[in-house]
C-alpha atoms as a PDB file:
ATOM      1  CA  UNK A   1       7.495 -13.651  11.918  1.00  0.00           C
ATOM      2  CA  UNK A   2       4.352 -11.288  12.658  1.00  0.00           C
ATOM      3  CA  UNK A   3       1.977  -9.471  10.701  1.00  0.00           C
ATOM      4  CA  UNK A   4       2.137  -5.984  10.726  1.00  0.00           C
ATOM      5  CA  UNK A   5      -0.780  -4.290   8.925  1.00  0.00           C
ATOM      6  CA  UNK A   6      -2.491  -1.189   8.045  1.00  0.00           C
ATOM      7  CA  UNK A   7      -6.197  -1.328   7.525  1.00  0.00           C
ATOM      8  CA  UNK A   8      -8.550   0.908   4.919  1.00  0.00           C
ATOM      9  CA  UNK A   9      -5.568   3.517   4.463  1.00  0.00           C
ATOM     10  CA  UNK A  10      -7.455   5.950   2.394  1.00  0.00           C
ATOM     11  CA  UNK A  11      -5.506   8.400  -0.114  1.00  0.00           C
ATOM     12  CA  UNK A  12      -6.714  10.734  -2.141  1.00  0.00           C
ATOM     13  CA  UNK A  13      -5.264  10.955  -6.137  1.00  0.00           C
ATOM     14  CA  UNK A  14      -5.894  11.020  -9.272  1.00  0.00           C
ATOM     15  CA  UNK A  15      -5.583   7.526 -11.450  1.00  0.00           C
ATOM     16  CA  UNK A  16      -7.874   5.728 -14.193  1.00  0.00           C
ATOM     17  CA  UNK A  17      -8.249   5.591 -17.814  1.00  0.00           C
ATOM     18  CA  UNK A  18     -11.452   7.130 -18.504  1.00  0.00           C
ATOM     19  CA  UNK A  19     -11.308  11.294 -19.205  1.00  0.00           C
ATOM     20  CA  UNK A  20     -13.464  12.371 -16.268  1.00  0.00           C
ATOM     21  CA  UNK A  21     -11.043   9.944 -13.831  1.00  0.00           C
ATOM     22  CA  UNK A  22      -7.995  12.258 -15.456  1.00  0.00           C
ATOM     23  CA  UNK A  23      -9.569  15.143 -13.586  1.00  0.00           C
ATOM     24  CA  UNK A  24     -10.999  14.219 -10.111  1.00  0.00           C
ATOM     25  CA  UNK A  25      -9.506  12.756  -7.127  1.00  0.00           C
ATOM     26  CA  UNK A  26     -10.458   9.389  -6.260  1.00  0.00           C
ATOM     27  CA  UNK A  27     -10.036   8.217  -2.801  1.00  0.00           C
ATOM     28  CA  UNK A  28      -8.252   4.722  -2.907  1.00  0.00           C
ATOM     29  CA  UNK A  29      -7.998   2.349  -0.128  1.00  0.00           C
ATOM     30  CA  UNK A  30      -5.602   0.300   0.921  1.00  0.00           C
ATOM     31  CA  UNK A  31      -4.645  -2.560   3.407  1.00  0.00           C
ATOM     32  CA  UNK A  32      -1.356  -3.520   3.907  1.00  0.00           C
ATOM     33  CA  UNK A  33       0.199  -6.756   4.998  1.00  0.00           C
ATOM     34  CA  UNK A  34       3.476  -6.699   6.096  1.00  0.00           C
ATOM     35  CA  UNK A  35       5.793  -9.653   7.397  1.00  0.00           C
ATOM     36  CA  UNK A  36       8.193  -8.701   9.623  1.00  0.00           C
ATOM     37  CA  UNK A  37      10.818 -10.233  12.009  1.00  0.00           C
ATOM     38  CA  UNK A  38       9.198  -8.836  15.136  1.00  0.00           C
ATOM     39  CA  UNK A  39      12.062  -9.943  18.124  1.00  0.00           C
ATOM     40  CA  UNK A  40      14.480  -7.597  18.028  1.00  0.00           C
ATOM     41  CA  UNK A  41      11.264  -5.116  18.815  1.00  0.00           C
ATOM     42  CA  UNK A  42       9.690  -7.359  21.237  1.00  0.00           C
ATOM     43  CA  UNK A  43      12.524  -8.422  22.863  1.00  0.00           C
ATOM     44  CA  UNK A  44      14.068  -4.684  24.039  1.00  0.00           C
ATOM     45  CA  UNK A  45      10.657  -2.818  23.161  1.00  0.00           C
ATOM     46  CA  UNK A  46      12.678  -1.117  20.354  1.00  0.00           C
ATOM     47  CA  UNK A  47      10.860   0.630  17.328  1.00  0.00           C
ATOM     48  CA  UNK A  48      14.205  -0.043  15.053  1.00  0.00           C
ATOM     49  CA  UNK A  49      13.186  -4.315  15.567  1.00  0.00           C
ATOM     50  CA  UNK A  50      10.133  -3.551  13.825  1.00  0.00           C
ATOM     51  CA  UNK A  51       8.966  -1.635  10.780  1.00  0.00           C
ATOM     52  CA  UNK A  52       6.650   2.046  11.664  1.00  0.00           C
ATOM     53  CA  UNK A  53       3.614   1.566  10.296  1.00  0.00           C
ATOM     54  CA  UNK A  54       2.964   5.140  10.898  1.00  0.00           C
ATOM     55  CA  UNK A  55       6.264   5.746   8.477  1.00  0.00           C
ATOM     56  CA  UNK A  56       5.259   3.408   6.359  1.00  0.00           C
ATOM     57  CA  UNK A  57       1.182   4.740   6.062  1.00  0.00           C
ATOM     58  CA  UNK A  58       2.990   8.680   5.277  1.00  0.00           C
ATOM     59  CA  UNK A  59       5.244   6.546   2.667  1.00  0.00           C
ATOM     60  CA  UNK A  60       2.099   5.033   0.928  1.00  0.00           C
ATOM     61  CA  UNK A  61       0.364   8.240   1.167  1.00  0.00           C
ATOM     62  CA  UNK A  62       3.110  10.422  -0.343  1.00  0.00           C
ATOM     63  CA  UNK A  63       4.041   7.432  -3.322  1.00  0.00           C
ATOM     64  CA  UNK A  64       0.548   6.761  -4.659  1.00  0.00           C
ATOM     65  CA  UNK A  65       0.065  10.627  -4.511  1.00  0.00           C
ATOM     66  CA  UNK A  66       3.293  11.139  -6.753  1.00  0.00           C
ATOM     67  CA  UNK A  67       2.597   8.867  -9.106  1.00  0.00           C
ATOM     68  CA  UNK A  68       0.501   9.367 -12.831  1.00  0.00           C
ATOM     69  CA  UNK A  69       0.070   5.621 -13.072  1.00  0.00           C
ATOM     70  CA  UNK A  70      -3.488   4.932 -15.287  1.00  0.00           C
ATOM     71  CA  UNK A  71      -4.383   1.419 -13.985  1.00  0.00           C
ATOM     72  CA  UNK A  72      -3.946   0.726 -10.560  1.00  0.00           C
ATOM     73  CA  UNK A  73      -2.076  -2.876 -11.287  1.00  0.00           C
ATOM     74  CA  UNK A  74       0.625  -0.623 -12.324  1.00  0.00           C
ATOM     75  CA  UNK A  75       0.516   1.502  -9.172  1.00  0.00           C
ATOM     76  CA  UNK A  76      -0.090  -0.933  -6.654  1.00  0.00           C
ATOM     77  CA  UNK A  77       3.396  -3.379  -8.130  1.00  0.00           C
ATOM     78  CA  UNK A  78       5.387  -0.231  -7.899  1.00  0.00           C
ATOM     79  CA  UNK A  79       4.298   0.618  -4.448  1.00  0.00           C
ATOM     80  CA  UNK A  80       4.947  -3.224  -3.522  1.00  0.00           C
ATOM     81  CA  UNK A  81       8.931  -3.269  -5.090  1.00  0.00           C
ATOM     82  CA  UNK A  82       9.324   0.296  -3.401  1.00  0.00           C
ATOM     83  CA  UNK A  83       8.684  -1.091   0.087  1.00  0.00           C
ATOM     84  CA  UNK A  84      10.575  -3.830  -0.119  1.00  0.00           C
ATOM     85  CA  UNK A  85      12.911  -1.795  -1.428  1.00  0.00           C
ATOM     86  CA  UNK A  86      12.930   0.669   1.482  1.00  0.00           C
ATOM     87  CA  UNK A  87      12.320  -1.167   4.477  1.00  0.00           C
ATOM     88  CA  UNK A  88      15.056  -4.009   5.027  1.00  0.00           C
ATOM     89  CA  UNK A  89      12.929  -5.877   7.718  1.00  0.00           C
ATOM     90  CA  UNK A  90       9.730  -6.487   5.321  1.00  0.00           C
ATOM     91  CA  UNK A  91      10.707  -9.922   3.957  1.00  0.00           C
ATOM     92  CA  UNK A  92       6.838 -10.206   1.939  1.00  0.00           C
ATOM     93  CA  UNK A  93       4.248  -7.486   1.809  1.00  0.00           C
ATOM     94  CA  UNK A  94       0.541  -7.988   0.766  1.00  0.00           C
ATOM     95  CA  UNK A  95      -1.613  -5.203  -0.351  1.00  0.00           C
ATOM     96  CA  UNK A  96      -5.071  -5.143  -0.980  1.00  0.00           C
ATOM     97  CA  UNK A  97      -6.091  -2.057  -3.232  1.00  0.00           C
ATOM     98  CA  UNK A  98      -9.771  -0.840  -3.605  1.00  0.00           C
ATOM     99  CA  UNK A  99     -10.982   1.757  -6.107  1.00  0.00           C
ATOM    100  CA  UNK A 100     -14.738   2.786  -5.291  1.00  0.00           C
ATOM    101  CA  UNK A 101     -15.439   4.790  -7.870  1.00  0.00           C
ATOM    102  CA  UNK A 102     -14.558   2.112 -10.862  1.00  0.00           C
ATOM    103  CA  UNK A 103     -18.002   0.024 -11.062  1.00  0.00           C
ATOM    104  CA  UNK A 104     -21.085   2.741 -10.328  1.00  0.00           C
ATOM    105  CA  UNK A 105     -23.368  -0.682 -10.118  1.00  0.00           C
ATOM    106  CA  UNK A 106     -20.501  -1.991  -7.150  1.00  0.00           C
ATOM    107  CA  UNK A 107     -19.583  -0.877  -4.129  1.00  0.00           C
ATOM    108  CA  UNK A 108     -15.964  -1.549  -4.533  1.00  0.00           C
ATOM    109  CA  UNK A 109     -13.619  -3.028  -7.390  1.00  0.00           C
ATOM    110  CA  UNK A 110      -9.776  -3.800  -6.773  1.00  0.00           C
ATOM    111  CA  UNK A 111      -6.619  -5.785  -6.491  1.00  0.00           C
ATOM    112  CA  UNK A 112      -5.005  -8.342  -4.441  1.00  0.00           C
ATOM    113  CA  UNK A 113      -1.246  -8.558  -5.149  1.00  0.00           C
ATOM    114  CA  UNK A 114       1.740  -9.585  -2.754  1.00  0.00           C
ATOM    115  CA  UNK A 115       5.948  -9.512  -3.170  1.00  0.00           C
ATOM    116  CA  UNK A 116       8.326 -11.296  -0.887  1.00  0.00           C
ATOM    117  CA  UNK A 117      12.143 -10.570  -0.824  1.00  0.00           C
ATOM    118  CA  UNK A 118      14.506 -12.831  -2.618  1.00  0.00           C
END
């Protein structure tokens, strides 16, 4: 097993319970943990024994921007279950997501969750 991550993936969208949040893009940030059976790649240098982390940055990207979650603990479990759901080789995935904006007296405020397959 290996590690594959993405570091400070930063997407733009709208999320948050308070009215002005309903009407501005935020930028979120993300880092992404993924564990991953890594020989199939490392054994014939093949990008189908791996997962693409450029794929799966788009995927993150294109997800958080679709959804009209309010809190991101609801975002950031649906964005675990839908890649595990879509990428058969990520047996656990960790993701680390920081919201800026939240705390004016912070510099950051966030979550921590992970899922593994069962």
């Amino acid at each position: 097993m290996a590690t594959v991550f993405i570091e400070d993936l930063k997407v733009d969208t709208v999320i948050g319970l308070c009215e002005w949040e309903k009407h501005v893009k935020q930028t979120l940030h993300f880092d992404i943990d993924m564990q991953v059976d890594i020989n199939g790649a490392a054994s014939g240098d093949n990008i189908d024994g791996t997962v693409d982390y450029a794929a799966v940055a788009q995927q993150v990207i294109d997800f958080t921007q679709a959804q009209s979650c309010l809190l991101i603990e609801t975002l950031l479990e649906s964005l675990l279950q839908h890649l595990l759901d879509t990428h058969e080789r990520i047996s656990e995935v960790t993701i680390t997501l920081r919201k800026p904006l939240a705390i004016p007296a912070a510099g950051c405020a966030g979550i921590t969750s992970s899922l593994a397959r069962v």
